[in-house]
C-alpha atoms as a PDB file:
ATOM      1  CA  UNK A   1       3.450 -31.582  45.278  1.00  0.00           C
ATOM      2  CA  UNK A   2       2.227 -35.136  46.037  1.00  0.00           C
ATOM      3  CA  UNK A   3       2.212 -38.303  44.841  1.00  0.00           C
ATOM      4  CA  UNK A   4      -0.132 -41.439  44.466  1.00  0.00           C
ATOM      5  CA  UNK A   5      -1.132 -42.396  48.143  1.00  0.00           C
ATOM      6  CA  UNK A   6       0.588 -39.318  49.617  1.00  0.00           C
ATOM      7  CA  UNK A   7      -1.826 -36.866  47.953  1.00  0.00           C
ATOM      8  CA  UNK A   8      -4.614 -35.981  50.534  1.00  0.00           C
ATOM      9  CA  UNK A   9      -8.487 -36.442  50.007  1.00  0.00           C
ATOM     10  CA  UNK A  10      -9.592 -33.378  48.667  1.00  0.00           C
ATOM     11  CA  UNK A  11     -13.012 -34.784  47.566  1.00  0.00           C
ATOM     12  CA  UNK A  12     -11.756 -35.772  44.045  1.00  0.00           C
ATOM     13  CA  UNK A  13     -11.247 -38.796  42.568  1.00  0.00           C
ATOM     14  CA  UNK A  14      -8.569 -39.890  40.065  1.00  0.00           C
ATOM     15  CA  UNK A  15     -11.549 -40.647  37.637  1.00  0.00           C
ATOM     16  CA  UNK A  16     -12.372 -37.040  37.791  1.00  0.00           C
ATOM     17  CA  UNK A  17      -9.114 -35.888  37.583  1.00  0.00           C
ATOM     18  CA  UNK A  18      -8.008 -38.087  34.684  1.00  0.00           C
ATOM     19  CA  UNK A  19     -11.443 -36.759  33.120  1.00  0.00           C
ATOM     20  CA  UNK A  20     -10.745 -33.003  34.112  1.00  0.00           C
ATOM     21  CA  UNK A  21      -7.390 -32.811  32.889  1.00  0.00           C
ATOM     22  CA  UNK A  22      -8.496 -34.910  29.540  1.00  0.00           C
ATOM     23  CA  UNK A  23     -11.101 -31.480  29.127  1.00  0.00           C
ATOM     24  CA  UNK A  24      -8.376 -29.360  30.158  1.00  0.00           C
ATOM     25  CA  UNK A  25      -5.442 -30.524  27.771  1.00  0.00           C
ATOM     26  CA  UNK A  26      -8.422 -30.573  24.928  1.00  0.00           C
ATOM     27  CA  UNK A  27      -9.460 -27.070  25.516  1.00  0.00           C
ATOM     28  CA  UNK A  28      -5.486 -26.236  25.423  1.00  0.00           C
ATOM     29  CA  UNK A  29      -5.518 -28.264  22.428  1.00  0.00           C
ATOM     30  CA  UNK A  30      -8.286 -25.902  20.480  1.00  0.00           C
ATOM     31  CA  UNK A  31      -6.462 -22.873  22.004  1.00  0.00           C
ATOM     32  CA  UNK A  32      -3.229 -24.044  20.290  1.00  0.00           C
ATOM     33  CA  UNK A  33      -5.453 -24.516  16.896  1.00  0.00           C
ATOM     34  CA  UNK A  34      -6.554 -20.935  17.201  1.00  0.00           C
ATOM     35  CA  UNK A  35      -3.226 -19.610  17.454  1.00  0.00           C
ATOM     36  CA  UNK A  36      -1.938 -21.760  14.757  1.00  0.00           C
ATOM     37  CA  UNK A  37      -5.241 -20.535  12.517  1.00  0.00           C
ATOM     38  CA  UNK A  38      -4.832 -17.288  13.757  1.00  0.00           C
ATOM     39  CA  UNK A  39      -0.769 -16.979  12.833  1.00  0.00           C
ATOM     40  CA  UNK A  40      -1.718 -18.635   9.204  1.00  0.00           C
ATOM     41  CA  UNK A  41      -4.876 -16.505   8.521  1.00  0.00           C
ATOM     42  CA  UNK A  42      -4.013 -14.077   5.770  1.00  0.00           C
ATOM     43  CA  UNK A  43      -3.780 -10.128   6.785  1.00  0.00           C
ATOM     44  CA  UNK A  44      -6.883  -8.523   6.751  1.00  0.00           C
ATOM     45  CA  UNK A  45      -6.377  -5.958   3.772  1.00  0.00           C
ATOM     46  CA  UNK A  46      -4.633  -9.081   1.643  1.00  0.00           C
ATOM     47  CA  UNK A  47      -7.208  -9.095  -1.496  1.00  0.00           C
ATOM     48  CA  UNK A  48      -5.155 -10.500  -4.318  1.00  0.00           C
ATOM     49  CA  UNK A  49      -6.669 -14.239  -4.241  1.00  0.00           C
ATOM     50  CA  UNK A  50     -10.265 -11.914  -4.458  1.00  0.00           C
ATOM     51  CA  UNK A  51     -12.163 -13.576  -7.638  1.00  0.00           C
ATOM     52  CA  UNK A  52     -13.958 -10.299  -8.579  1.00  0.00           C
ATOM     53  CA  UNK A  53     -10.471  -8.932  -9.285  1.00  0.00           C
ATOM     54  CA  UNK A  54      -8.263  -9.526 -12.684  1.00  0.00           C
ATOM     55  CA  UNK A  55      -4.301  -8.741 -12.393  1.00  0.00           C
ATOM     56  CA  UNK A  56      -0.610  -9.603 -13.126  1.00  0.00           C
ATOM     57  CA  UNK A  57       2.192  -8.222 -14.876  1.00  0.00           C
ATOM     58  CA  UNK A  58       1.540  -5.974 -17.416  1.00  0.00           C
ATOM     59  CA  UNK A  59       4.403  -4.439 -20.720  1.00  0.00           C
ATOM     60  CA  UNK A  60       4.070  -1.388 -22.399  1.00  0.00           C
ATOM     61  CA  UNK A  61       6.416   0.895 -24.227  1.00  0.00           C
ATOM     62  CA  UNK A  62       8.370   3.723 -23.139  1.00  0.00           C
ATOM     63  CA  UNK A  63       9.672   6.338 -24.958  1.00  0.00           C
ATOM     64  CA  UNK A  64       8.349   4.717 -28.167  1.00  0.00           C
ATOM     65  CA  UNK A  65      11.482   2.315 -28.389  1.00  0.00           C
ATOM     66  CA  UNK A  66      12.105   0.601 -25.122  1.00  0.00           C
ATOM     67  CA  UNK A  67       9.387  -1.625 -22.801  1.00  0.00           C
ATOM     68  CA  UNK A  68       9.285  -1.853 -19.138  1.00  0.00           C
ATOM     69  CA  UNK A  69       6.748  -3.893 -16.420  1.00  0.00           C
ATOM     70  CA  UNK A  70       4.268  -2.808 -14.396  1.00  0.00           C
ATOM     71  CA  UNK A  71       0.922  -4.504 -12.099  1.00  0.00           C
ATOM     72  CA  UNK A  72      -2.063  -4.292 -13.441  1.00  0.00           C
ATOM     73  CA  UNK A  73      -5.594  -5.168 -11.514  1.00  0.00           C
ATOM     74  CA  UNK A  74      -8.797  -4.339 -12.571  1.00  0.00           C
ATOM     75  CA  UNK A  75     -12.656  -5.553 -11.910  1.00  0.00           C
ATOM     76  CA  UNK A  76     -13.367  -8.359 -13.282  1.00  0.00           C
ATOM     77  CA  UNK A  77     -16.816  -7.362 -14.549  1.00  0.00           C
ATOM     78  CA  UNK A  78     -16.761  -5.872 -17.949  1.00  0.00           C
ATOM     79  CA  UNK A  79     -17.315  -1.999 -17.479  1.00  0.00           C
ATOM     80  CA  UNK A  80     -15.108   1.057 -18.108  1.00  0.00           C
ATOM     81  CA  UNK A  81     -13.613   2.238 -14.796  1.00  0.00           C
ATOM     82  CA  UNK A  82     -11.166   5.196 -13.981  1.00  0.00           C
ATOM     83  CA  UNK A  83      -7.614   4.651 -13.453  1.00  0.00           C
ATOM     84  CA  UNK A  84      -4.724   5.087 -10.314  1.00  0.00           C
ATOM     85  CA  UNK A  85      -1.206   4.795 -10.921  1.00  0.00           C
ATOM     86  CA  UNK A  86       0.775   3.017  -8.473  1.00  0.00           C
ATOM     87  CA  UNK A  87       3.951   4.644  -7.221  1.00  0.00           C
ATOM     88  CA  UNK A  88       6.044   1.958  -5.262  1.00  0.00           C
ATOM     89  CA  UNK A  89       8.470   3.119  -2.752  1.00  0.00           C
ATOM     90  CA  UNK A  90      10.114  -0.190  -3.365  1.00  0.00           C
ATOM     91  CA  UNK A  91      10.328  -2.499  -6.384  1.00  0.00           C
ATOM     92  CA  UNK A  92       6.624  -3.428  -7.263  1.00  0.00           C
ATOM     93  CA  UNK A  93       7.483  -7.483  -6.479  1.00  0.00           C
ATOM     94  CA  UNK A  94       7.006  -6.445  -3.343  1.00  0.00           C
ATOM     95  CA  UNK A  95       3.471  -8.522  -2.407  1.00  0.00           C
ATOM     96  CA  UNK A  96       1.613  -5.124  -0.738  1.00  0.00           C
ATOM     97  CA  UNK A  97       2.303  -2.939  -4.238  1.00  0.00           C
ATOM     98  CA  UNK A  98       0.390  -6.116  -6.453  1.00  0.00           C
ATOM     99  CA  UNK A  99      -1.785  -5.818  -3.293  1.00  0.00           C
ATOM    100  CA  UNK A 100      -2.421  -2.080  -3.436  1.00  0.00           C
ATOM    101  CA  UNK A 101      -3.478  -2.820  -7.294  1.00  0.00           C
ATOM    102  CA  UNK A 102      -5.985  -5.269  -6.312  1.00  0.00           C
ATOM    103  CA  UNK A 103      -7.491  -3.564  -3.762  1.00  0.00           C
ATOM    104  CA  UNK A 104      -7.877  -0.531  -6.110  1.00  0.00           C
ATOM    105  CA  UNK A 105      -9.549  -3.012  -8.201  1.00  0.00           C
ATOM    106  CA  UNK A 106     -11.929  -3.917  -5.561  1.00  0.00           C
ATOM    107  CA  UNK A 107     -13.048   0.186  -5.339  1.00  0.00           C
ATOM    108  CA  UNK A 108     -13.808   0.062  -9.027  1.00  0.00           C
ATOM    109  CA  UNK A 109     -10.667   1.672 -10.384  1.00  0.00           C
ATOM    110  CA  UNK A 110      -7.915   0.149 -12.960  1.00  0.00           C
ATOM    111  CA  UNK A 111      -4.554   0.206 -10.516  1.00  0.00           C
ATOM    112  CA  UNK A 112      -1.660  -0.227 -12.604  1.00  0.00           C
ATOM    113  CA  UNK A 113       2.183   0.277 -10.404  1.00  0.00           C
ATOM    114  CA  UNK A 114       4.671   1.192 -13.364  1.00  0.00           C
ATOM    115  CA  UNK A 115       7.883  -0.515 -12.636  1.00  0.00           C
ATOM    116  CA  UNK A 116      10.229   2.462 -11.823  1.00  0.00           C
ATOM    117  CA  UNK A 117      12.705   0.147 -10.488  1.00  0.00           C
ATOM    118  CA  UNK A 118      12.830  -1.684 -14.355  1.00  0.00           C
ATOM    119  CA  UNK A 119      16.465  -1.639 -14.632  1.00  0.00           C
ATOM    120  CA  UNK A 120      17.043  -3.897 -11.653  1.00  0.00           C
ATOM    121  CA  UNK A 121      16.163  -7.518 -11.377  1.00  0.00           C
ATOM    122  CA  UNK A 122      13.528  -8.229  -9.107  1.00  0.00           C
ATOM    123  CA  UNK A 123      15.985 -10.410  -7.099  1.00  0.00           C
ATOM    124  CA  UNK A 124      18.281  -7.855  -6.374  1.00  0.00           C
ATOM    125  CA  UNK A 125      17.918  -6.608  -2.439  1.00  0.00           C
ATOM    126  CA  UNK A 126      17.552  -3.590  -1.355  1.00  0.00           C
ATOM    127  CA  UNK A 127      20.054  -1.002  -0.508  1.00  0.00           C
ATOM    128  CA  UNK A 128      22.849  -3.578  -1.393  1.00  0.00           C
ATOM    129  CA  UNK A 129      25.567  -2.210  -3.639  1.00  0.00           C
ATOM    130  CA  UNK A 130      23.502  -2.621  -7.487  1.00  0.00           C
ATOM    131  CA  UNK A 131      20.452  -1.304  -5.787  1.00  0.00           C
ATOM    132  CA  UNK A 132      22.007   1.793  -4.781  1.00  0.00           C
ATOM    133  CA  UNK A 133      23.911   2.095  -7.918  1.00  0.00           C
ATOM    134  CA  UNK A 134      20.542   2.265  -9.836  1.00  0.00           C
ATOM    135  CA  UNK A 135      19.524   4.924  -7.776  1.00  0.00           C
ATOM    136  CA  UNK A 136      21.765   7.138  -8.459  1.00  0.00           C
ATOM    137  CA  UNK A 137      21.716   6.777 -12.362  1.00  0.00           C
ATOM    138  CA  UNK A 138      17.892   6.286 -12.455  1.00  0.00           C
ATOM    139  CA  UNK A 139      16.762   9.313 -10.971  1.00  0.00           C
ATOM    140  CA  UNK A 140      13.840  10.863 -10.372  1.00  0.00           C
ATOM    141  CA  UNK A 141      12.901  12.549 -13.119  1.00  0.00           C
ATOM    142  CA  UNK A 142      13.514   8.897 -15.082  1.00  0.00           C
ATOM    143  CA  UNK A 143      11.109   7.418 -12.387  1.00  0.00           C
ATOM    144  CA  UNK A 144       8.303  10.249 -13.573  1.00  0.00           C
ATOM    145  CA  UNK A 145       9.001   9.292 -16.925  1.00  0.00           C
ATOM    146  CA  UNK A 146       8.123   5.692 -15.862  1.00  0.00           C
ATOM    147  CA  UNK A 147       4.873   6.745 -14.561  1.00  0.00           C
ATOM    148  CA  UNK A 148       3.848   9.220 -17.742  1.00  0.00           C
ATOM    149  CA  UNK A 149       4.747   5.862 -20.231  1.00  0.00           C
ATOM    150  CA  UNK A 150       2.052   3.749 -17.575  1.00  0.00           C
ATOM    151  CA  UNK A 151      -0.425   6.888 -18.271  1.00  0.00           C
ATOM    152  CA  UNK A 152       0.295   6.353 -21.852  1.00  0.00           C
ATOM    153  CA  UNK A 153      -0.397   2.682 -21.431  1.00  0.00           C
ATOM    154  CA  UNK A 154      -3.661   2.990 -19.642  1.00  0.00           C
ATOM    155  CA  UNK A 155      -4.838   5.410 -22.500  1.00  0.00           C
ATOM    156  CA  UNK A 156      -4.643   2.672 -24.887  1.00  0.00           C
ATOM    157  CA  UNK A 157      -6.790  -0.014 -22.461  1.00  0.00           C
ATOM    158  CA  UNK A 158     -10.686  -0.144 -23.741  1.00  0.00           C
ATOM    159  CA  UNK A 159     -11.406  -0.536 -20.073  1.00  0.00           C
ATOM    160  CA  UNK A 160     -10.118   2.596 -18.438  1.00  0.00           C
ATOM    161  CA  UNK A 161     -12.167   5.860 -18.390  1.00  0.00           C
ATOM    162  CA  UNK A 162     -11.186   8.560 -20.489  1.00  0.00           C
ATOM    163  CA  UNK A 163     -11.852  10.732 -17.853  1.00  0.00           C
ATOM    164  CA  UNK A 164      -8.760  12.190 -15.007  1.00  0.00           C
ATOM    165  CA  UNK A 165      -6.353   9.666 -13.317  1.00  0.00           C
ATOM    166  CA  UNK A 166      -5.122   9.713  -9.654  1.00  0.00           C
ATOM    167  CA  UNK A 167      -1.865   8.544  -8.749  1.00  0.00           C
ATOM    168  CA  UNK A 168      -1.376   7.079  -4.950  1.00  0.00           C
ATOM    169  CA  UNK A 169       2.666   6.830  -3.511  1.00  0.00           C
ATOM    170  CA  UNK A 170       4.454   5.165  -0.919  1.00  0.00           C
ATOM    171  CA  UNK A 171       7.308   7.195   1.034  1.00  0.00           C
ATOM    172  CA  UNK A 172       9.494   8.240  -1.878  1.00  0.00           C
ATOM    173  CA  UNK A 173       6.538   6.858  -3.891  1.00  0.00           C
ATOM    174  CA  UNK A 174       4.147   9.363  -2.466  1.00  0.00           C
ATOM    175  CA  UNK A 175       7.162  12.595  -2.829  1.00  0.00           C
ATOM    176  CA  UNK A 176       6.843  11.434  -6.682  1.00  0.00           C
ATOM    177  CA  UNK A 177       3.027  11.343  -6.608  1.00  0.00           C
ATOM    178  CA  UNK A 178       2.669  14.823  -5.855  1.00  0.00           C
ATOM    179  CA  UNK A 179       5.341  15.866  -8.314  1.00  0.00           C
ATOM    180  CA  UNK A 180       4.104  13.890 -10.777  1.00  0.00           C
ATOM    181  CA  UNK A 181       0.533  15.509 -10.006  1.00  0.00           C
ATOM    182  CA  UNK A 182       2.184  18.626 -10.443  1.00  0.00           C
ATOM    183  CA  UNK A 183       3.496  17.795 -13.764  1.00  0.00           C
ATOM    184  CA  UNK A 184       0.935  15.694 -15.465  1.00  0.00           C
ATOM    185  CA  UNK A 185      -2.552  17.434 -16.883  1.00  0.00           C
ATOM    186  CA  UNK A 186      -4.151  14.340 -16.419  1.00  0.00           C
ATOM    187  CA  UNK A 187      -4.337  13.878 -12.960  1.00  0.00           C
ATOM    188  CA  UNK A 188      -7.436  14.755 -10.505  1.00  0.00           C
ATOM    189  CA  UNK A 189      -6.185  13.728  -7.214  1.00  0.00           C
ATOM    190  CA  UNK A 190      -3.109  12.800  -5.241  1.00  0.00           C
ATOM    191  CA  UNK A 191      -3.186  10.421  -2.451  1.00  0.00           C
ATOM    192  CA  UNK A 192       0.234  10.323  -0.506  1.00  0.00           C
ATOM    193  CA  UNK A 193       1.415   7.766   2.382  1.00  0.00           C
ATOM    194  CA  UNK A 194       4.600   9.180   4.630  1.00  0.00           C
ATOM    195  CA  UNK A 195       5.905  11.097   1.679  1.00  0.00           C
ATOM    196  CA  UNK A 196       9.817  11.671   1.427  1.00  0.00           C
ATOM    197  CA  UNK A 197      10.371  15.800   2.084  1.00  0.00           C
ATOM    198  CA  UNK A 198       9.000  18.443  -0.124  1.00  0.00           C
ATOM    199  CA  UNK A 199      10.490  21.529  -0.955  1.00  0.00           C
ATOM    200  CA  UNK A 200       7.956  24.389  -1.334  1.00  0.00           C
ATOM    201  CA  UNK A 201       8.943  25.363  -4.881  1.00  0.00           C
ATOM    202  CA  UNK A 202       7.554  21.693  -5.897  1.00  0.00           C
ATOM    203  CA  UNK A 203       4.584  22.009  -4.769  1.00  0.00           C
ATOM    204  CA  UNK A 204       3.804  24.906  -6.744  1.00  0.00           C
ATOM    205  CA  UNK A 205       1.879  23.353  -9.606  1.00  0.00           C
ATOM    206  CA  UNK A 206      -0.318  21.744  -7.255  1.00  0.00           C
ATOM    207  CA  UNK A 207      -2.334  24.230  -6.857  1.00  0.00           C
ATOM    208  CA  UNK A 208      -5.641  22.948  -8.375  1.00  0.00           C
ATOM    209  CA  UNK A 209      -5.420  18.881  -7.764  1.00  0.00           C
ATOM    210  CA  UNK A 210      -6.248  17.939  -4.620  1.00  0.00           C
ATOM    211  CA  UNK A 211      -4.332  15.943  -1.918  1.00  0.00           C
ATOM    212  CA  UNK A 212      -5.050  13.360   0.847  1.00  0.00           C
ATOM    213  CA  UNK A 213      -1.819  12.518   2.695  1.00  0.00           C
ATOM    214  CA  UNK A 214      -1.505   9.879   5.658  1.00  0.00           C
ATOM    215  CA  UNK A 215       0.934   9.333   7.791  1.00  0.00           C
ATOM    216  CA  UNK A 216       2.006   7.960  11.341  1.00  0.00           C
ATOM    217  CA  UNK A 217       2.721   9.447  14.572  1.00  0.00           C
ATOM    218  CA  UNK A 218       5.430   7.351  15.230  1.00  0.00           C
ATOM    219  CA  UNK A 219       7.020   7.435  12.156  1.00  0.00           C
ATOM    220  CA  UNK A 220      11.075   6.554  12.160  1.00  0.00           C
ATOM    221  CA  UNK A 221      11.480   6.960   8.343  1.00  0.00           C
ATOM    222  CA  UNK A 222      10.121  10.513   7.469  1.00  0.00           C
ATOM    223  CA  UNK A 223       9.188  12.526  10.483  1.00  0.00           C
ATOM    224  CA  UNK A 224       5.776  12.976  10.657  1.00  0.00           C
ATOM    225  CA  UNK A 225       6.305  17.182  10.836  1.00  0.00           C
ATOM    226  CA  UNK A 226       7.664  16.639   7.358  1.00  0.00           C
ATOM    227  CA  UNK A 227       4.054  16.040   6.330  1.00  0.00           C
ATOM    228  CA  UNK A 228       2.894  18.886   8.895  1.00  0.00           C
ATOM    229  CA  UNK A 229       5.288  21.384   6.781  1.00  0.00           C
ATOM    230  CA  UNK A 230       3.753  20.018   3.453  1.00  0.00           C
ATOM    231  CA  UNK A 231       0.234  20.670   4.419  1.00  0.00           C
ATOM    232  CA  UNK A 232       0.940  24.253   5.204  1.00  0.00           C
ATOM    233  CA  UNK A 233       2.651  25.461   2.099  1.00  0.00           C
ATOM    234  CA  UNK A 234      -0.115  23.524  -0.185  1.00  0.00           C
ATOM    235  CA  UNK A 235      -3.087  25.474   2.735  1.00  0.00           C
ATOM    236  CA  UNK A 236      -1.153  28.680   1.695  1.00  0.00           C
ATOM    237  CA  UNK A 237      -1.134  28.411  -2.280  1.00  0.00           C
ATOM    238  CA  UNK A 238      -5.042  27.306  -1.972  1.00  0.00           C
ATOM    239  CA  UNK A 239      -4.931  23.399  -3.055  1.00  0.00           C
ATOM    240  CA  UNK A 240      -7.481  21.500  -1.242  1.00  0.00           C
ATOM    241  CA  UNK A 241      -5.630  19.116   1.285  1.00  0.00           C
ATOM    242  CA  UNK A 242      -6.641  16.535   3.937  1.00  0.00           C
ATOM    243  CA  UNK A 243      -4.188  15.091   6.003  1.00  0.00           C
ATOM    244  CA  UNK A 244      -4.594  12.010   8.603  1.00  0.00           C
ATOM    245  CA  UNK A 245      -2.590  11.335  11.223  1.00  0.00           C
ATOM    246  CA  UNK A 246      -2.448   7.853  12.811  1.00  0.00           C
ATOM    247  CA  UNK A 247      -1.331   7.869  16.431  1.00  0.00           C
ATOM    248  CA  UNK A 248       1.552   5.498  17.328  1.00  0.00           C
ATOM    249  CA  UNK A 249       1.440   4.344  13.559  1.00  0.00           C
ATOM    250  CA  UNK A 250       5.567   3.638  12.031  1.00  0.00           C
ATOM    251  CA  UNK A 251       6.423   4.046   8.271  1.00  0.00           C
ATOM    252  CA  UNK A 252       4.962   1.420   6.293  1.00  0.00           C
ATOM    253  CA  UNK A 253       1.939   0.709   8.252  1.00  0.00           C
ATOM    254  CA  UNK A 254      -0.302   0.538   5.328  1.00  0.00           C
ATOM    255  CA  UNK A 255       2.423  -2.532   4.463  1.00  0.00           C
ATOM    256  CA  UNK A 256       1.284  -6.035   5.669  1.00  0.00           C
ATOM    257  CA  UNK A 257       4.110  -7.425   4.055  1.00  0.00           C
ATOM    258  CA  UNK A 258       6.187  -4.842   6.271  1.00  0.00           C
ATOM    259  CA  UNK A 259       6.200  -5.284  10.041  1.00  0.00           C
ATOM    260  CA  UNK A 260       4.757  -1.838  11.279  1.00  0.00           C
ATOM    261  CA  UNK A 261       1.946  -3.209   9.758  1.00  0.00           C
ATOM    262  CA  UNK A 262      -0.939  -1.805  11.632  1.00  0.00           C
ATOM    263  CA  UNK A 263      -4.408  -3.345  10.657  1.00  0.00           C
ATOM    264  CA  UNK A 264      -6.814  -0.680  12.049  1.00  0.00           C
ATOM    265  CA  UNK A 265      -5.144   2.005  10.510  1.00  0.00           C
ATOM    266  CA  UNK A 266      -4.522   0.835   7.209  1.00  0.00           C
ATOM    267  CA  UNK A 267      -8.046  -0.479   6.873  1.00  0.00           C
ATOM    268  CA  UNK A 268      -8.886   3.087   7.917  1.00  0.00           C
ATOM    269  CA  UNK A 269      -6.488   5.014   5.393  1.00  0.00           C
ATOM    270  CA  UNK A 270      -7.384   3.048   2.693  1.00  0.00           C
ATOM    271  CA  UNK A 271     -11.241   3.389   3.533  1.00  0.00           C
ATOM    272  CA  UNK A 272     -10.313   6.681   3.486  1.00  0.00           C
ATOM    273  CA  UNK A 273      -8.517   7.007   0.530  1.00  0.00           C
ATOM    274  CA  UNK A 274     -10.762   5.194  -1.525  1.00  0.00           C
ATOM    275  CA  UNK A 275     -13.707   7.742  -0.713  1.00  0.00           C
ATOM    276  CA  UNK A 276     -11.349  10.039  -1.852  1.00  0.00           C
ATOM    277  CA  UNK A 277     -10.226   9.065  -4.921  1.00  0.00           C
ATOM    278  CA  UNK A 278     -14.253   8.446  -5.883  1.00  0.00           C
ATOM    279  CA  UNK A 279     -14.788  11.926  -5.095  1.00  0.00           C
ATOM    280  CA  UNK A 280     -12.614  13.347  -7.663  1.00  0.00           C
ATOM    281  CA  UNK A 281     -12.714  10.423 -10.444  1.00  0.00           C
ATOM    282  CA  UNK A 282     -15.977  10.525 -11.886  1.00  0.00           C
END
């Protein structure tokens, strides 16, 4: 290191320094206002501020006395489009369920996510001591019930088809969306991200709809052979089934909110998924 008169002649001037590191400190300063830009740009499958899409918070009745929630999207453009229920693995205020809608809405469907966590505030954490008490008095067979009074709901709406549904889930979500397939007549298709275990007996009934599941290599949550085991027993009774792996993808990834959030592959899966779900909903 030098200083003033100390430093030797190199064959630059202090103008030229002065002027070099004035072009250097300005380039640093535009590299800084990338990063910034680039930390504040919204994730790339974030469509909810979209202005071809209509959505919010929808009620409707269940069981012909009580109401509950749900998110609602649809196009924007008058039309009649065909609908895809919305099975949250988590309460539906979190931003990538509203999200999911949306982007649904964007593919020319009606998305609507039932609120199967309705008897819990939405400010009421997860897995704290309320949230786990709900669980185990609102149980799964209450959560399909959720999702038939949302089919009920959508049946009323002058812009939904009155054609077949598809229901998509997430983890738990997407163990319900094949049951539910199996239980509901009105469902074509069944799109499934890192579903929860499935017993073979459950799968039964899904003999006719047809199935896309996704799911990570590097899953943590559900183990990806989980899915592996599904796909074989629904091979074996005949139901058409696709299932896409996503190598050194974790639970969630589909999740921007979430932070296993993978861009690539949830741009991917949903491309996917979308194609899908047009296949079968006509």
């Amino acid at each position: 290191m030098c200083i003033g008169d100390d430093c030797p002649d190199d064959g630059i001037d202090r103008r030229s320094f002065l002027i070099g590191a004035t072009a250097t400190l300005a380039s640093f300063a535009v590299l800084q206002g990338q990063e910034a830009n680039a930390q504040t740009k919204p994730p790339e499958t974030r469509v909810l501020d979209d202005p071809k899409v209509q959505h919010g918070r929808v009620t409707f009745k269940h069981n012909g006395a009580d109401t509950i929630d749900g998110y609602l999207a649809r196009p924007k453009a008058e039309g009649i489009y065909p609908a895809v229920l919305v099975i949250a693995g988590n309460k539906i205020s979190e931003e990538y369920i509203p999200n999911t809608c949306a982007a649904l809405a964007l593919a020319g469907f009606v998305g609507l996510a039932p609120n199967i966590f309705h008897p819990l505030p939405d400010d009421i954490p997860s897995n704290n001591e309320d949230y786990n008490k709900y669980l185990a008095n609102h149980t799964e067979l209450d959560r399909l019930d959720d999702v038939q009074a949302g089919v009920s709901y959508l049946r009323t709406q002058p812009f939904v088809s009155s054609g077949g549904m598809a229901v998509i889930g997430f983890c738990r979500g997407g163990r319900e969306a094949m049951l539910f397939g199996a239980r509901c007549r009105e469902i074509d298709a069944v799109v499934a991200f890192h579903p929860a275990p499935m017993k073979e007996k459950e799968l039964i009934r899904l003999k006719k709809v047809p199935v896309q599941i996704h799911h990570g290599t590097a899953d943590e949550s559900v183990a990806v052979t989980e899915t592996q085991k599904t796909q074989k027993t629904l091979k074996a009774q005949g139901t058409p089934v696709e299932v896409f792996l996503y190598e050194g993808a974790n639970h969630g990834f589909l999740a921007y909110t979430r932070s296993f959030y993978k861009p690539e592959a949830a741009k991917l899966a949903w491309t996917r998924a979308t194609r899908f779900l047009h296949k079968y909903l006509k």
